[in-house]
Protein backbone atom coordinates (compact mmCIF):
# COMPACT_ATOMS: atom_id res chain seq x y z
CA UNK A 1 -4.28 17.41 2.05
CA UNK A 2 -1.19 15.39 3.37
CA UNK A 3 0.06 12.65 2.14
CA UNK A 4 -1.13 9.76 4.50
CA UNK A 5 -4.87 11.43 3.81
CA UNK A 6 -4.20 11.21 0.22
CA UNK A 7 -3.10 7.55 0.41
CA UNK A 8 -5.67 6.34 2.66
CA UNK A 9 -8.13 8.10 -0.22
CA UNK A 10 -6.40 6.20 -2.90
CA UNK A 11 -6.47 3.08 -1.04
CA UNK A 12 -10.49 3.41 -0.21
CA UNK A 13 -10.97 4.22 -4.07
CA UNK A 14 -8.66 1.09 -4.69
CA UNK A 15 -11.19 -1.05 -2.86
CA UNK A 16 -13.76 -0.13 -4.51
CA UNK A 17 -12.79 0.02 -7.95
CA UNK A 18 -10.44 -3.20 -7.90
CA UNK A 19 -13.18 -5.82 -5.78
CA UNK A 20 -13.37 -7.52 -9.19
CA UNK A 21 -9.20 -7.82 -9.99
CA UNK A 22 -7.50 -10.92 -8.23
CA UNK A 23 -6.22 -10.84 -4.40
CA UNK A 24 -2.67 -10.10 -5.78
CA UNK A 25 -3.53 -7.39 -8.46
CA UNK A 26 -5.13 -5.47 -5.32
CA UNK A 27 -2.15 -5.84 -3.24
CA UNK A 28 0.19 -4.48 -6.19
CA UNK A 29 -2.19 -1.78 -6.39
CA UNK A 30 -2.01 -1.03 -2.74
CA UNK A 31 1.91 -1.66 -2.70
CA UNK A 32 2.03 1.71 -5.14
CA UNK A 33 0.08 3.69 -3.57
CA UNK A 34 1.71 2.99 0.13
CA UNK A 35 5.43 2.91 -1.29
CA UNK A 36 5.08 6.35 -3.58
CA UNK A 37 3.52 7.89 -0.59
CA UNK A 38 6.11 6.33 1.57
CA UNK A 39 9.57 8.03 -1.05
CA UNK A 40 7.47 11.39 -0.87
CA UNK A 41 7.48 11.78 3.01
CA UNK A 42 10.36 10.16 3.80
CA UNK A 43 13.88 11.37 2.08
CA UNK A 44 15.54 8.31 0.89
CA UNK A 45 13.03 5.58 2.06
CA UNK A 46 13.04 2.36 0.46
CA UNK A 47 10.98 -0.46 0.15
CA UNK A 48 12.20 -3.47 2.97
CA UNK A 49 14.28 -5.60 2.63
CA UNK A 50 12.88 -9.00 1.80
CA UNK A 51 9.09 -7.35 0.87
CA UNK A 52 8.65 -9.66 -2.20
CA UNK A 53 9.76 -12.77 -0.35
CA UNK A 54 7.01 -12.14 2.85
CA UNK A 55 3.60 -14.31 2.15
CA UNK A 56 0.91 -11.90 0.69
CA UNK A 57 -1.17 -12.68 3.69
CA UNK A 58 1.58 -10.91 5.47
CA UNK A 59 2.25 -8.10 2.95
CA UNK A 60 -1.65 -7.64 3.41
CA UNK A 61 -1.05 -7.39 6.80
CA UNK A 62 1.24 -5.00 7.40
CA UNK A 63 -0.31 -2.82 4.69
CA UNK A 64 -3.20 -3.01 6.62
CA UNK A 65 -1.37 -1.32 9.42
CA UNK A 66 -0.66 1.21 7.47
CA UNK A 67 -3.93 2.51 6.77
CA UNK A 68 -4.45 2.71 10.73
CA UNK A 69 -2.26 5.41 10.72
């Protein structure tokens, strides 16, 4: 299994487990999983510049993206 399979299975799983935790607790969760999956495919990769400062609507967003891929 690669490693965008395995985060777009952690992800699903994350859905389903977390529906209960609040809408930031899920993002945090999904941040994780996307960003350790990110520094494992991608030598040197770090997380952007100005992540934390983005709305979570848009760091839900673009996560969301991800997952398309």
């Amino acid at each position: 299994m690669d490693n965008i399979k395995a985060m777009n299975m952690f992800l699903t799983l994350g859905k389903l487990t977390n529906q209960e935790e609040s809408r930031e607790n899920q993002l945090k969760y999904q941040e994780r999983i996307v960003f350790s999956t990110m520094k494992a495919s991608i030598p040197g990769w770090e997380i952007p510049e100005g992540w934390y400062e983005l709305s979570i609507e848009e760091r839900e967003k673009r996560i969301a993206l991800l997952q398309t891929v």
